[in-house]
N, C-alpha and C. Protein backbone atom coordinates (compact mmCIF):
# COMPACT_ATOMS: atom_id res chain seq x y z
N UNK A 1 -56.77 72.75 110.40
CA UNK A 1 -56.72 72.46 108.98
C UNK A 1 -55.60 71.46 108.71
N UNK A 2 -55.99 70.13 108.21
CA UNK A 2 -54.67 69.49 107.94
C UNK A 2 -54.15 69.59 106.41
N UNK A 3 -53.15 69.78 106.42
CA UNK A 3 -51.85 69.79 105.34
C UNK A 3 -51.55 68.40 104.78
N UNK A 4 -52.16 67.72 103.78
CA UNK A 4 -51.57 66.73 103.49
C UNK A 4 -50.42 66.54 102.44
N UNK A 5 -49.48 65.79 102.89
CA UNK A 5 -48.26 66.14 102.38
C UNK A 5 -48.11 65.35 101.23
N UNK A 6 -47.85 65.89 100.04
CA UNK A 6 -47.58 65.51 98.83
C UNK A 6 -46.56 65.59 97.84
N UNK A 7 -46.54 65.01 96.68
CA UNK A 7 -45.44 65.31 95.49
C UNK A 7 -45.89 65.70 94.69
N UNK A 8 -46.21 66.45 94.02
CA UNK A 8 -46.53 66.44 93.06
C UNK A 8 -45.55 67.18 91.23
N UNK A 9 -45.87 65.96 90.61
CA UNK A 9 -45.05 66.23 89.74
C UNK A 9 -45.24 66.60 87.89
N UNK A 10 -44.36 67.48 87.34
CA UNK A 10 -45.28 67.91 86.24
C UNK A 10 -43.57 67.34 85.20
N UNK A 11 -44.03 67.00 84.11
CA UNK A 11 -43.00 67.37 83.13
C UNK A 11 -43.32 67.48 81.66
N UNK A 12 -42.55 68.36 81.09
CA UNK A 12 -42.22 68.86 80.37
C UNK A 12 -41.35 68.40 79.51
N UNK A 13 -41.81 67.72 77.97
CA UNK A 13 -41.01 67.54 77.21
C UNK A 13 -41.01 68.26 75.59
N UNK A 14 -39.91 69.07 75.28
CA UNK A 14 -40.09 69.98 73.92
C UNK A 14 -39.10 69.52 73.03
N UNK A 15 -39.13 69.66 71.67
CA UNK A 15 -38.63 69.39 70.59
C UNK A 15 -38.43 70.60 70.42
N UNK A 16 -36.90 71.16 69.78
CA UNK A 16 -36.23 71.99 69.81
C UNK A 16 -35.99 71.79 68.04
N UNK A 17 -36.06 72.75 67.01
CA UNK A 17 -35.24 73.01 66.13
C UNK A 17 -33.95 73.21 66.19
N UNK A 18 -33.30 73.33 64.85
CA UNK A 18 -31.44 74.18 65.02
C UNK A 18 -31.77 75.73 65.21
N UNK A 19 -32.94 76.51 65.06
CA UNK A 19 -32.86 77.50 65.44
C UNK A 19 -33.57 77.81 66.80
N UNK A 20 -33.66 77.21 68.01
CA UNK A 20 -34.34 76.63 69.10
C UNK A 20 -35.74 76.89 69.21
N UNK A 21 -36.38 76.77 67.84
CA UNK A 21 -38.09 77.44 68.17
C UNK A 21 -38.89 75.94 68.70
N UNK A 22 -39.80 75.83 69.33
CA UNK A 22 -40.20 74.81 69.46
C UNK A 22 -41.32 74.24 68.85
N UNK A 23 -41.06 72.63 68.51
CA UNK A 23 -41.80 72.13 67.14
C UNK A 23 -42.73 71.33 67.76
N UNK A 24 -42.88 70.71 68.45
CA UNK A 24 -43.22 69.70 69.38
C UNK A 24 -43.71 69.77 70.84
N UNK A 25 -44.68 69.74 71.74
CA UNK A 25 -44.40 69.81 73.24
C UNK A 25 -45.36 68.79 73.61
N UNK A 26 -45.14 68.33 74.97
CA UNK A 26 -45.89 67.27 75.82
C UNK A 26 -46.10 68.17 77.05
N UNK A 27 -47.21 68.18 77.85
CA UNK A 27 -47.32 69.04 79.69
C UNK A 27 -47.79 67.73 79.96
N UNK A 28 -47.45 67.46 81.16
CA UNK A 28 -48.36 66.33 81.74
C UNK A 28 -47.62 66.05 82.88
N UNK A 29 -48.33 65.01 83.71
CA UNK A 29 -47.82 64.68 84.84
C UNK A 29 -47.52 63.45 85.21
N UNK A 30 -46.56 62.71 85.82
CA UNK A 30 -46.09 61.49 86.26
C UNK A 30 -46.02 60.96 87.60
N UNK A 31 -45.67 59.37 87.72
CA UNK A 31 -45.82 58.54 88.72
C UNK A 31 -44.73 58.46 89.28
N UNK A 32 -45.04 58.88 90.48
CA UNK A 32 -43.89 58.56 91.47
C UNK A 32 -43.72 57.25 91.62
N UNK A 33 -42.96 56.48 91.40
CA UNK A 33 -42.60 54.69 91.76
C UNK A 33 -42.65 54.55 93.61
N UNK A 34 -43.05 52.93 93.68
CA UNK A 34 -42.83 52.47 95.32
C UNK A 34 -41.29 52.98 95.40
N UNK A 35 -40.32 52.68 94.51
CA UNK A 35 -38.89 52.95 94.88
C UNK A 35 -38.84 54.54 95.17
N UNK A 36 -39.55 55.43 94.53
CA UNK A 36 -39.13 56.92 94.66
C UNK A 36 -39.82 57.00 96.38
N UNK A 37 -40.92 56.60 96.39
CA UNK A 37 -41.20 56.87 97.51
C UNK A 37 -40.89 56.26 98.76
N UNK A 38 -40.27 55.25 98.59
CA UNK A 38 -39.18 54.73 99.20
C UNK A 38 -37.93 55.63 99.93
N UNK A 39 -37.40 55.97 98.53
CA UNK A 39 -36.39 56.74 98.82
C UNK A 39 -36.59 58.04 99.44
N UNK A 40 -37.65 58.64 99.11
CA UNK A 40 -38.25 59.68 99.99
C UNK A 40 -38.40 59.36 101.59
N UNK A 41 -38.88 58.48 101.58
CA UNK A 41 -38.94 58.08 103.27
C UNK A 41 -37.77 58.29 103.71
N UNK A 42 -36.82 57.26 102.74
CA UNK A 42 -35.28 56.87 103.52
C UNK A 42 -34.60 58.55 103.73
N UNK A 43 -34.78 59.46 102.88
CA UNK A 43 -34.24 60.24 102.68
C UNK A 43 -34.44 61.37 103.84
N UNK A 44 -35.07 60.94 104.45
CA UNK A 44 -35.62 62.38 105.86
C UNK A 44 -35.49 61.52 106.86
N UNK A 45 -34.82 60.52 106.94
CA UNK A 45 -34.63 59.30 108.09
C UNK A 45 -33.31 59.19 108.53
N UNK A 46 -33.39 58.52 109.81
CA UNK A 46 -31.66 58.27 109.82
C UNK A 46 -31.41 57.21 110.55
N UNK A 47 -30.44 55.97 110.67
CA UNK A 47 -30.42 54.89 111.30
C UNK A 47 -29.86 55.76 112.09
N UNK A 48 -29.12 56.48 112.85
CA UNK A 48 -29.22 56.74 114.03
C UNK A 48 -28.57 57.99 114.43
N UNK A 49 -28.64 58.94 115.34
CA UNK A 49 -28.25 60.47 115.57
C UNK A 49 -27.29 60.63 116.43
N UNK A 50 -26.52 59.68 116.18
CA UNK A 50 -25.02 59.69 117.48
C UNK A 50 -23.79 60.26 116.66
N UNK A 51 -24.04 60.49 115.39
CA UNK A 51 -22.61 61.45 114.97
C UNK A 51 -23.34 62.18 113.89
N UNK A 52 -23.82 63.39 114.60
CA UNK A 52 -24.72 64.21 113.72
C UNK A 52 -23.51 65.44 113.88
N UNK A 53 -23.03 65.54 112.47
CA UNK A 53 -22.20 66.74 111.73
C UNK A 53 -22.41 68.21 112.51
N UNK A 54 -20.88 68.97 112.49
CA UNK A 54 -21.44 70.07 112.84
C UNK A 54 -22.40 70.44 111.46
N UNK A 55 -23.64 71.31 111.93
CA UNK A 55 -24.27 71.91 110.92
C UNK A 55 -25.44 71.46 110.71
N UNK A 56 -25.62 69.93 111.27
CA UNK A 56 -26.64 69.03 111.26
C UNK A 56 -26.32 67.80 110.53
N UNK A 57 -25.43 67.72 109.66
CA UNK A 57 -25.61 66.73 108.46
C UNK A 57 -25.28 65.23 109.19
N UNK A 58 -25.99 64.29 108.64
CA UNK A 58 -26.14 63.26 109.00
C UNK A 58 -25.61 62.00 107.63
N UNK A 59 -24.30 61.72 107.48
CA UNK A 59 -23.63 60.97 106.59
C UNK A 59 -23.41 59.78 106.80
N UNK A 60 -22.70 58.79 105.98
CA UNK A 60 -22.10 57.45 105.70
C UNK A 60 -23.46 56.17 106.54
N UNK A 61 -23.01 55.61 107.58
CA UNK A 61 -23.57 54.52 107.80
C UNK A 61 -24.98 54.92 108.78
N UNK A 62 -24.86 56.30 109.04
CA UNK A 62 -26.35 56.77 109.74
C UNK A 62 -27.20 57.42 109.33
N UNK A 63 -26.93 57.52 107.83
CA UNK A 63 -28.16 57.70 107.13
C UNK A 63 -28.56 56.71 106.08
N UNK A 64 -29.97 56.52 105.57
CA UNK A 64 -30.22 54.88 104.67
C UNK A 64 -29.65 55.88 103.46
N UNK A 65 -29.70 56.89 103.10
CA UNK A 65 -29.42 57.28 101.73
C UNK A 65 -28.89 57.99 101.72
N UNK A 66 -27.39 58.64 100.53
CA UNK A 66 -27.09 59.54 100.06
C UNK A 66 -27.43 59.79 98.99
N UNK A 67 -28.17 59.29 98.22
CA UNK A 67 -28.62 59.24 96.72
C UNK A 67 -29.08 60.49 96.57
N UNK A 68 -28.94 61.11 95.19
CA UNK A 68 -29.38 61.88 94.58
C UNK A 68 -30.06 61.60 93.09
N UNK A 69 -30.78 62.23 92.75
CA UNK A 69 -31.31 62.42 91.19
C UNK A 69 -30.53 62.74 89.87
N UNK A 70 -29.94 61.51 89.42
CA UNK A 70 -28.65 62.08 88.25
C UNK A 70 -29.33 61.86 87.17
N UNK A 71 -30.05 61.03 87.24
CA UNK A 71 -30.01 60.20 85.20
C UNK A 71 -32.11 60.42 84.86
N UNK A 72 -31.80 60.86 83.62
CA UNK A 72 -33.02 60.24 82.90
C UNK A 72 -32.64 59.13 81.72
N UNK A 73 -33.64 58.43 81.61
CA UNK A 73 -33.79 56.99 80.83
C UNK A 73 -35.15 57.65 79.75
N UNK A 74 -35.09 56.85 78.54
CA UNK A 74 -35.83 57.11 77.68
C UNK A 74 -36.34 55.83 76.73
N UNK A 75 -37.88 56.24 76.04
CA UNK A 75 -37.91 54.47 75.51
C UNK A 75 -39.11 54.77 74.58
N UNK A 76 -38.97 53.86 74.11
CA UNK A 76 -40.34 54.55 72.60
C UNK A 76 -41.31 53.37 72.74
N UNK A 77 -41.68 52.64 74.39
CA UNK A 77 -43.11 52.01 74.85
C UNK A 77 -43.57 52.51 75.53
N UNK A 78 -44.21 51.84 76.27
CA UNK A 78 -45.50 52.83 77.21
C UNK A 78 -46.96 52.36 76.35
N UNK A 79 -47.91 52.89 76.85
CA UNK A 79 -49.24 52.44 76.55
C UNK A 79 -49.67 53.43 75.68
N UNK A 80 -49.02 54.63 75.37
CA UNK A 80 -48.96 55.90 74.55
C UNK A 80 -48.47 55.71 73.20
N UNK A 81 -47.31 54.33 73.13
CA UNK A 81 -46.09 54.20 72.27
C UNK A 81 -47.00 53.81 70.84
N UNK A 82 -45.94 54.74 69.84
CA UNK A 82 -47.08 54.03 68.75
C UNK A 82 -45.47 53.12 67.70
N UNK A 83 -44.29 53.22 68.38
CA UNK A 83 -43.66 52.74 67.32
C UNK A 83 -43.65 51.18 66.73
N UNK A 84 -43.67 50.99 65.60
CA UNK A 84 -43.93 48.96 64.95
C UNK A 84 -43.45 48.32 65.63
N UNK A 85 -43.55 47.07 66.58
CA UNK A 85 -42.80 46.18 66.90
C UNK A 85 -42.32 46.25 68.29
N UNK A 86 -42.56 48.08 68.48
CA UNK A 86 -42.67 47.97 70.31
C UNK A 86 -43.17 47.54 71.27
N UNK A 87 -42.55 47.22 72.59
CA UNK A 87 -43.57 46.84 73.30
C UNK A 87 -44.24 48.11 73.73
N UNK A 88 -45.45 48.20 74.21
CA UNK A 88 -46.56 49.12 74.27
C UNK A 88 -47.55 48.95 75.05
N UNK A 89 -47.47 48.38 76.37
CA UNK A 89 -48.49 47.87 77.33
C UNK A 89 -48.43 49.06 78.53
N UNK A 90 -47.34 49.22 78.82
CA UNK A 90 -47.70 49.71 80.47
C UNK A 90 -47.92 50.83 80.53
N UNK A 91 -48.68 51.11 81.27
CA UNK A 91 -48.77 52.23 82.27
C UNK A 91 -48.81 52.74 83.39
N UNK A 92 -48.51 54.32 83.82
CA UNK A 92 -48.58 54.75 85.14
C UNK A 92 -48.58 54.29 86.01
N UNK A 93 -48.02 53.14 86.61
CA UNK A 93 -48.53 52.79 87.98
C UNK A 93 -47.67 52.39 88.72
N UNK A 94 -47.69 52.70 90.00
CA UNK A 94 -46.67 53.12 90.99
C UNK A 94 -45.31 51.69 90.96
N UNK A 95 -45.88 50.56 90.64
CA UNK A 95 -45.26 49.21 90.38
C UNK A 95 -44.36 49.34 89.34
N UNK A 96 -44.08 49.96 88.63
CA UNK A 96 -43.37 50.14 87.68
C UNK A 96 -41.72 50.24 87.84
N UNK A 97 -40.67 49.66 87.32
CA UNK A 97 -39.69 49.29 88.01
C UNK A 97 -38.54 49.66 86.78
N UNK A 98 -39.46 50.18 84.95
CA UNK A 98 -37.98 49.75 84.05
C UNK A 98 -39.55 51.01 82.72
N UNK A 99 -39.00 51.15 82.25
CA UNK A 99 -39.09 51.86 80.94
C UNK A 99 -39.18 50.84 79.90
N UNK A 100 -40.62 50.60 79.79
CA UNK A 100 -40.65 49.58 78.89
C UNK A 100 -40.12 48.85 77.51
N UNK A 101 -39.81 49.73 76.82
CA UNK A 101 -38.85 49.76 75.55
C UNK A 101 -38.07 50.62 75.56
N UNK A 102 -36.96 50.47 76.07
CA UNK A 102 -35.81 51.63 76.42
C UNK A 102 -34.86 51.55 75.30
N UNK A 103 -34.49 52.65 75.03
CA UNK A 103 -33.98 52.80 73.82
C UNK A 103 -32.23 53.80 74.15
N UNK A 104 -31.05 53.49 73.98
CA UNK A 104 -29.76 54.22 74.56
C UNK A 104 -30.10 55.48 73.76
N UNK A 105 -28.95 56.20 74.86
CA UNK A 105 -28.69 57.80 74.61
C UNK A 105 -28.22 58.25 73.74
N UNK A 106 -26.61 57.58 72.97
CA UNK A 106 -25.77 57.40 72.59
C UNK A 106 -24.89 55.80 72.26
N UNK A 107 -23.64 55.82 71.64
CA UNK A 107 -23.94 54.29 71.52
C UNK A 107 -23.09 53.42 72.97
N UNK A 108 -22.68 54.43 73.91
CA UNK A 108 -21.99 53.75 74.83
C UNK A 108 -22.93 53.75 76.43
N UNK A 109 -24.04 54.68 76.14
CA UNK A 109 -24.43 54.80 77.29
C UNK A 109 -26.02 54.87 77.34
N UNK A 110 -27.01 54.35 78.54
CA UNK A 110 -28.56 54.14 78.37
C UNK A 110 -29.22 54.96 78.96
N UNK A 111 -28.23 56.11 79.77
CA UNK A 111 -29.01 57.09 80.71
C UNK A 111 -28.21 58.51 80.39
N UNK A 112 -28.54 59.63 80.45
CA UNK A 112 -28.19 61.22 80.35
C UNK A 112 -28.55 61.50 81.56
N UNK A 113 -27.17 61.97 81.87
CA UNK A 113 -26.96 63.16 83.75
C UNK A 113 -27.63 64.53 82.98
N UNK A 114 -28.58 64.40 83.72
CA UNK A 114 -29.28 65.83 84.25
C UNK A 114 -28.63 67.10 84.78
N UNK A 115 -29.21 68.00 84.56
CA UNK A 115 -27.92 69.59 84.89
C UNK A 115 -28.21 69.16 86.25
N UNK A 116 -27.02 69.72 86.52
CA UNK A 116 -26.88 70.07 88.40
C UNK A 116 -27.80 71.41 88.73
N UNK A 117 -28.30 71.23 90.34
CA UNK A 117 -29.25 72.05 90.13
C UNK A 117 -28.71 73.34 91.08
N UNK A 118 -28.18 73.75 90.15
CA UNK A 118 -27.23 75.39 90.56
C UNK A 118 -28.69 76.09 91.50
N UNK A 119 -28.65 77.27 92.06
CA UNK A 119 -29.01 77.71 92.79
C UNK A 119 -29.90 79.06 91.66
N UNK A 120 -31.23 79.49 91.96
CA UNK A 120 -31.60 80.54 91.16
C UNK A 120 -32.85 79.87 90.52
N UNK A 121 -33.36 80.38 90.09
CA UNK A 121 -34.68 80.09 89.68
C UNK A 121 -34.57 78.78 88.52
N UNK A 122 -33.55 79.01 87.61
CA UNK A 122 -33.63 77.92 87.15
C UNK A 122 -33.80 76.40 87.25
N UNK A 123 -33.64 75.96 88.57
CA UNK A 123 -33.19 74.59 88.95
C UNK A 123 -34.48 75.10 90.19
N UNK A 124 -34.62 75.94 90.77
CA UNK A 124 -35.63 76.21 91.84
C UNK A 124 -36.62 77.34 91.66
N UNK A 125 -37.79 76.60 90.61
CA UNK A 125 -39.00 77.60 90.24
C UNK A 125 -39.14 78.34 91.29
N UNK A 126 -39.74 78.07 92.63
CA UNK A 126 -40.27 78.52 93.73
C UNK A 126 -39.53 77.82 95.05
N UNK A 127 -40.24 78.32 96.24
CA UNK A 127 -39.40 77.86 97.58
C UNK A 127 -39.71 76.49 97.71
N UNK A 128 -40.77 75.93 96.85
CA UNK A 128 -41.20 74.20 97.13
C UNK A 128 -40.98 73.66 96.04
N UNK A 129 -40.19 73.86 94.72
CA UNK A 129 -40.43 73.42 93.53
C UNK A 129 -38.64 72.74 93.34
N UNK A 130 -38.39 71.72 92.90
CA UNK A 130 -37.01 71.68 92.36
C UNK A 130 -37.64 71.12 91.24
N UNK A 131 -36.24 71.47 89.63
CA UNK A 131 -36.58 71.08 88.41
C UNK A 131 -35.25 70.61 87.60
N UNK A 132 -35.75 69.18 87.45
CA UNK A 132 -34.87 68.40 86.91
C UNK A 132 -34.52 68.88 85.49
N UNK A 133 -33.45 69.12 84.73
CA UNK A 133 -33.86 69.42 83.36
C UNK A 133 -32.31 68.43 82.37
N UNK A 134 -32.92 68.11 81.36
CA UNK A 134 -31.77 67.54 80.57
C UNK A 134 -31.78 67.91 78.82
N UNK A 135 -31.03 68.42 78.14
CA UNK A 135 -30.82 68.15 77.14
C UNK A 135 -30.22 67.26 76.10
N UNK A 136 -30.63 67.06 75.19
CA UNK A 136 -30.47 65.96 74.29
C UNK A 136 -29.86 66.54 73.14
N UNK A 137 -28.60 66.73 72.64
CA UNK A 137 -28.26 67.25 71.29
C UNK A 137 -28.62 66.08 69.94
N UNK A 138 -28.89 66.90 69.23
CA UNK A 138 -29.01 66.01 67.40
C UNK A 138 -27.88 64.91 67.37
N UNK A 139 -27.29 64.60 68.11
CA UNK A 139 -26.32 63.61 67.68
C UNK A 139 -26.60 62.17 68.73
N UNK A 140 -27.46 62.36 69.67
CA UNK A 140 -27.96 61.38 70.91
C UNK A 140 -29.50 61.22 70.78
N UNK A 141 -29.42 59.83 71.00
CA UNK A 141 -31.01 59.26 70.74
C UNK A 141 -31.21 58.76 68.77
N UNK A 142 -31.17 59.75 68.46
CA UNK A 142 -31.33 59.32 67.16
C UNK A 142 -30.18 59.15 66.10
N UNK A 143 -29.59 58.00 66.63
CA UNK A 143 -28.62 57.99 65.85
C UNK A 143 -28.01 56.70 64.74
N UNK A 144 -27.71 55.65 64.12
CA UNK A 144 -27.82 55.04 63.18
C UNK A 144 -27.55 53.73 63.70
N UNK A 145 -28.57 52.49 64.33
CA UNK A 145 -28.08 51.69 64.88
C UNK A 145 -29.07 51.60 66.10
N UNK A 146 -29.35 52.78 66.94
CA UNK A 146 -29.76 52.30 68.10
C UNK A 146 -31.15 51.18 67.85
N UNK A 147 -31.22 50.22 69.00
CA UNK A 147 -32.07 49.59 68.80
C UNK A 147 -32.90 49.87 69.96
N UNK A 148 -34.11 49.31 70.61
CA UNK A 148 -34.67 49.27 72.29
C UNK A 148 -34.69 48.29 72.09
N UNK A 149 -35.23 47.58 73.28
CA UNK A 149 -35.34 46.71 74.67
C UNK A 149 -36.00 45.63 73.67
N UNK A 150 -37.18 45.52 72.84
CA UNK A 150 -37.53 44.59 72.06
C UNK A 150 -37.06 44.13 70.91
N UNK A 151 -35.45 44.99 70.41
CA UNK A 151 -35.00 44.51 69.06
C UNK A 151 -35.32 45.30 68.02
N UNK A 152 -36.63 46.39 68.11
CA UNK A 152 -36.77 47.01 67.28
C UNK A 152 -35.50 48.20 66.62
N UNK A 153 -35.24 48.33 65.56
CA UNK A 153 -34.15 49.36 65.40
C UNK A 153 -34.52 50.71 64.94
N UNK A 154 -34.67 51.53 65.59
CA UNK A 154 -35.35 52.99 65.38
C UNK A 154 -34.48 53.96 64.65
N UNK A 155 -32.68 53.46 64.82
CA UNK A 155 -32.17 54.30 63.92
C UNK A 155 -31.84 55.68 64.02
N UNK A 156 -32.59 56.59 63.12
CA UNK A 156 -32.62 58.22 63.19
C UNK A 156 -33.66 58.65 63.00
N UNK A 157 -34.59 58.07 63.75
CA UNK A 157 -35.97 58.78 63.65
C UNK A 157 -36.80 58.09 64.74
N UNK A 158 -36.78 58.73 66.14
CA UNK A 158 -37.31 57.53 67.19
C UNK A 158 -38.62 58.32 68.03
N UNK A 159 -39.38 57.56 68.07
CA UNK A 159 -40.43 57.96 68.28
C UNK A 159 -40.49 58.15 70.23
N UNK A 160 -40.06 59.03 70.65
CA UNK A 160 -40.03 59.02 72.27
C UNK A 160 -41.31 58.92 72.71
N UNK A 161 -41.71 58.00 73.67
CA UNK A 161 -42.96 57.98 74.50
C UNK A 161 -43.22 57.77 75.96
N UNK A 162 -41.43 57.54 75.94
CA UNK A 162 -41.61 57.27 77.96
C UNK A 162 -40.12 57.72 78.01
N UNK A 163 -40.10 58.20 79.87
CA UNK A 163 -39.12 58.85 80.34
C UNK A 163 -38.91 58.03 81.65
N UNK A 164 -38.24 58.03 81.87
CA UNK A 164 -38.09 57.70 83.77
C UNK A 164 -36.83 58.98 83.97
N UNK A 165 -36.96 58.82 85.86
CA UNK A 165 -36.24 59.88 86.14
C UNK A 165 -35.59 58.80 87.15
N UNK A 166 -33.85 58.60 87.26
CA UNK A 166 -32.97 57.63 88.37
C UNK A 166 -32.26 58.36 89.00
N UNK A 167 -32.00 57.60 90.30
CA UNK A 167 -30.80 57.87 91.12
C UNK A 167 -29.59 57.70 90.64
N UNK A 168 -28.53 58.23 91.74
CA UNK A 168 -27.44 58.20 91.34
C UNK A 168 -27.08 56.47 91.84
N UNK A 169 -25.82 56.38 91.59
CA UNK A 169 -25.84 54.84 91.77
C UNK A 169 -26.61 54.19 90.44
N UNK A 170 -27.35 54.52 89.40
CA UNK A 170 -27.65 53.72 88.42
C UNK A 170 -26.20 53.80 87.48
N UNK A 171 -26.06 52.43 86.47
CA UNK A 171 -24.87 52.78 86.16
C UNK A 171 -25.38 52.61 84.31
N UNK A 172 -25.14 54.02 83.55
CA UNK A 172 -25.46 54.38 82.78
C UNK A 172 -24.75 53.64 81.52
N UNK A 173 -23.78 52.66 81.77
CA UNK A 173 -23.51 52.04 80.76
C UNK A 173 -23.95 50.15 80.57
N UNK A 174 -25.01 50.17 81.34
CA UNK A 174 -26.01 48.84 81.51
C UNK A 174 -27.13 49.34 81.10
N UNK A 175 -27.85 48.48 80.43
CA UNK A 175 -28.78 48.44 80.12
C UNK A 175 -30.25 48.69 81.26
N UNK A 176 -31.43 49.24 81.12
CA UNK A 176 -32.35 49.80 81.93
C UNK A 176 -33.15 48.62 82.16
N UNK A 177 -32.77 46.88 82.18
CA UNK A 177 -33.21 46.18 82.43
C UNK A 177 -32.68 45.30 83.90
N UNK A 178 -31.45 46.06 84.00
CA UNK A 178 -30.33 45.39 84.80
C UNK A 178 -30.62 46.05 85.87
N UNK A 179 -30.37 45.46 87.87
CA UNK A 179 -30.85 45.66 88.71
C UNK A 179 -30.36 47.32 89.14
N UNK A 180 -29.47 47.31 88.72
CA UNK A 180 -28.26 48.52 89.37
C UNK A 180 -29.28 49.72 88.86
N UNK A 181 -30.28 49.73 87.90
CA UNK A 181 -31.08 50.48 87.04
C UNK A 181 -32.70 50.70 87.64
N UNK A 182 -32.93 49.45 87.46
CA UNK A 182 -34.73 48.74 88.09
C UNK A 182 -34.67 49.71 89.50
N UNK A 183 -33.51 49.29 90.22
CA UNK A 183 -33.53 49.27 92.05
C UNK A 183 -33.75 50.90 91.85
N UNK A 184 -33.27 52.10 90.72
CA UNK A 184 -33.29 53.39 91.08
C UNK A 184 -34.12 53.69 90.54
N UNK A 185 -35.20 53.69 89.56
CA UNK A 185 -36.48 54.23 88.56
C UNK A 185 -37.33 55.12 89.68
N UNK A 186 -37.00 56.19 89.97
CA UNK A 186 -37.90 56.81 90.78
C UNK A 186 -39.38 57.91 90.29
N UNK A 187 -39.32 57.90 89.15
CA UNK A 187 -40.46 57.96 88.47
C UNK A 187 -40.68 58.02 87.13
N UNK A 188 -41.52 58.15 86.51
CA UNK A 188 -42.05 57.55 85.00
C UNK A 188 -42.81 58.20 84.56
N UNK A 189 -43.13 58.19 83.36
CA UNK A 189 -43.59 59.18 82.65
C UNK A 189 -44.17 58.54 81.36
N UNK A 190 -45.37 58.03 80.66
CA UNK A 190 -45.93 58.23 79.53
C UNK A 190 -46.48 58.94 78.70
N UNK A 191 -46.34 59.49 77.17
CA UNK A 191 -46.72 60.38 76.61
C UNK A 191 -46.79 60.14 75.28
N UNK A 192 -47.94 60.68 74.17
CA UNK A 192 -47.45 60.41 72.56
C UNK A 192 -46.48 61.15 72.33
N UNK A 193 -45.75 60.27 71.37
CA UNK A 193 -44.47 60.44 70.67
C UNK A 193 -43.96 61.39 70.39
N UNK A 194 -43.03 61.84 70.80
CA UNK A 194 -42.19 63.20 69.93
C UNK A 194 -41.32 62.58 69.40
N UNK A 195 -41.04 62.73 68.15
CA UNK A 195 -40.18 62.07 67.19
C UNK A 195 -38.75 62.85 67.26
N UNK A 196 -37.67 62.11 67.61
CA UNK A 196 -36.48 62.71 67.74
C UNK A 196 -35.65 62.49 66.68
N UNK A 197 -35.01 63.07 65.71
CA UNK A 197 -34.60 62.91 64.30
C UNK A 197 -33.00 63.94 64.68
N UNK A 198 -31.72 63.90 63.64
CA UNK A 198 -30.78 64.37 63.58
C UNK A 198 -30.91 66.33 63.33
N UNK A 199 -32.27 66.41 63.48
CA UNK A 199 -32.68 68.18 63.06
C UNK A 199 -32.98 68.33 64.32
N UNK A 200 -33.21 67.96 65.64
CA UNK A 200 -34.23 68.18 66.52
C UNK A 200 -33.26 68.04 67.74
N UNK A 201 -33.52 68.57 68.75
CA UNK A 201 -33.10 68.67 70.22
C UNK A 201 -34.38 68.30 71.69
N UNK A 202 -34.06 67.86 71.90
CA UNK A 202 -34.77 67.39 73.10
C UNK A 202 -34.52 67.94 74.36
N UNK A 203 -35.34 68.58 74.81
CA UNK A 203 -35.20 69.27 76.19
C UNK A 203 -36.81 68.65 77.12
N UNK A 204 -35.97 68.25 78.56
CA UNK A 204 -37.00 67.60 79.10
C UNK A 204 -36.70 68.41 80.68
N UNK A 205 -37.66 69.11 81.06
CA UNK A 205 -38.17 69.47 82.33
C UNK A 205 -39.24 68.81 83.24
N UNK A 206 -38.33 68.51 84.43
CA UNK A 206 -39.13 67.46 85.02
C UNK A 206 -39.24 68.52 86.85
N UNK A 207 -40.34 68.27 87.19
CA UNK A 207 -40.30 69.19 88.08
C UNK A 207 -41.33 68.37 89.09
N UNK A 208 -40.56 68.64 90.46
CA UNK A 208 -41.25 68.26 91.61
C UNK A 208 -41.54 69.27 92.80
N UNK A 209 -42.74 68.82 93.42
CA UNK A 209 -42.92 70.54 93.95
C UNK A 209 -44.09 69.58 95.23
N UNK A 210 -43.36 69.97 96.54
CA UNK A 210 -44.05 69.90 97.69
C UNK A 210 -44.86 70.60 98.52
């Protein structure tokens, strides 16, 4: 019987009230990028096994990667996107390199670190599952000013329709057009809009499971 080996990935995005009931939800599933799967390769590889750690670990110049999964990116395009003036073309597909109308977190930064993934069911549904998760408080994303990627100014009321999920090494105070950003997009996500407003919280579960 062969086992073909896969990713498969689901996420989860909910709109949270101030009293945390939920107003809003998206289930669906996303594209792993050439870069994620890239990094997947690099990541079970090693330039070479001549100073392999007690314990096994394999660090610095003999392995292609230490990267990990820190940042989600967010953007109100995508082919889902319904906001005026956005761009609104792309979709799903493994070529995908940037979040089409990316829109900042806050006003100093374009990406949100993801919880660390403590040990326990939370961060590890099952023995094959890890789950990315991030929250968004009422004071990030929708806040007075932000603009995205096309100029549009969304302000306090932004219509979310795409997610990406980055490596570490992206640097969260550049913009999601800039290489340090592109080079980590390890997967993507389109969906209709959940409108993120100064009443609302954003919680996004992103989950990968082999």
């Amino acid at each position: 019987m062969k086992d073909l080996l896969q990713v498969n990935s689901n996420v989860a995005i909910r709109a949270l009230d101030p009293s945390g009931r939920i107003v809003d939800e998206r289930l669906s599933h996303n594209i792993l990028t050439n870069i994620g799967r890239q990094y997947l390769r690099n990541l079970v590889s090693a330039v070479s096994y001549s100073n392999v750690l007690a314990g096994g670990a394999i660090e610095g110049g003999d392995a292609y990667t230490s990267a990990r999964v820190q940042y989600m990116g967010f953007g109100v395009g995508g082919a889902l996107g319904t906001q005026a003036g956005a761009f609104t073309t792309q979709v799903e597909v493994v070529a995908v390199t940037e979040i089409e109308d990316w829109v900042k977190v806050n006003a100093t930064d374009y990406l949100k670190q993801v919880d660390a993934q403590t040990s326990g069911a939370g961060s590890f549904p099952d023995s094959y599952t890890v789950k990315f998760s991030a929250l968004i408080p009422e004071a990030e994303v929708s806040f007075t000013g932000n603009q995205s990627k096309s100029g549009v100014t969304v302000n306090t009321s932004v219509p979310i329709s795409e997610v990406g999920l980055y490596l570490s090494g992206a640097d969260k105070s550049k913009d999601l057009s800039q290489e340090e950003n592109t080079s980590r997009l390890i997967a993507y996500n389109i969906f209709s809009p959940v409108t993120v407003t100064p009443n609302i919280v954003l919680r996004v579960d992103w989950e990968f499971r082999f």
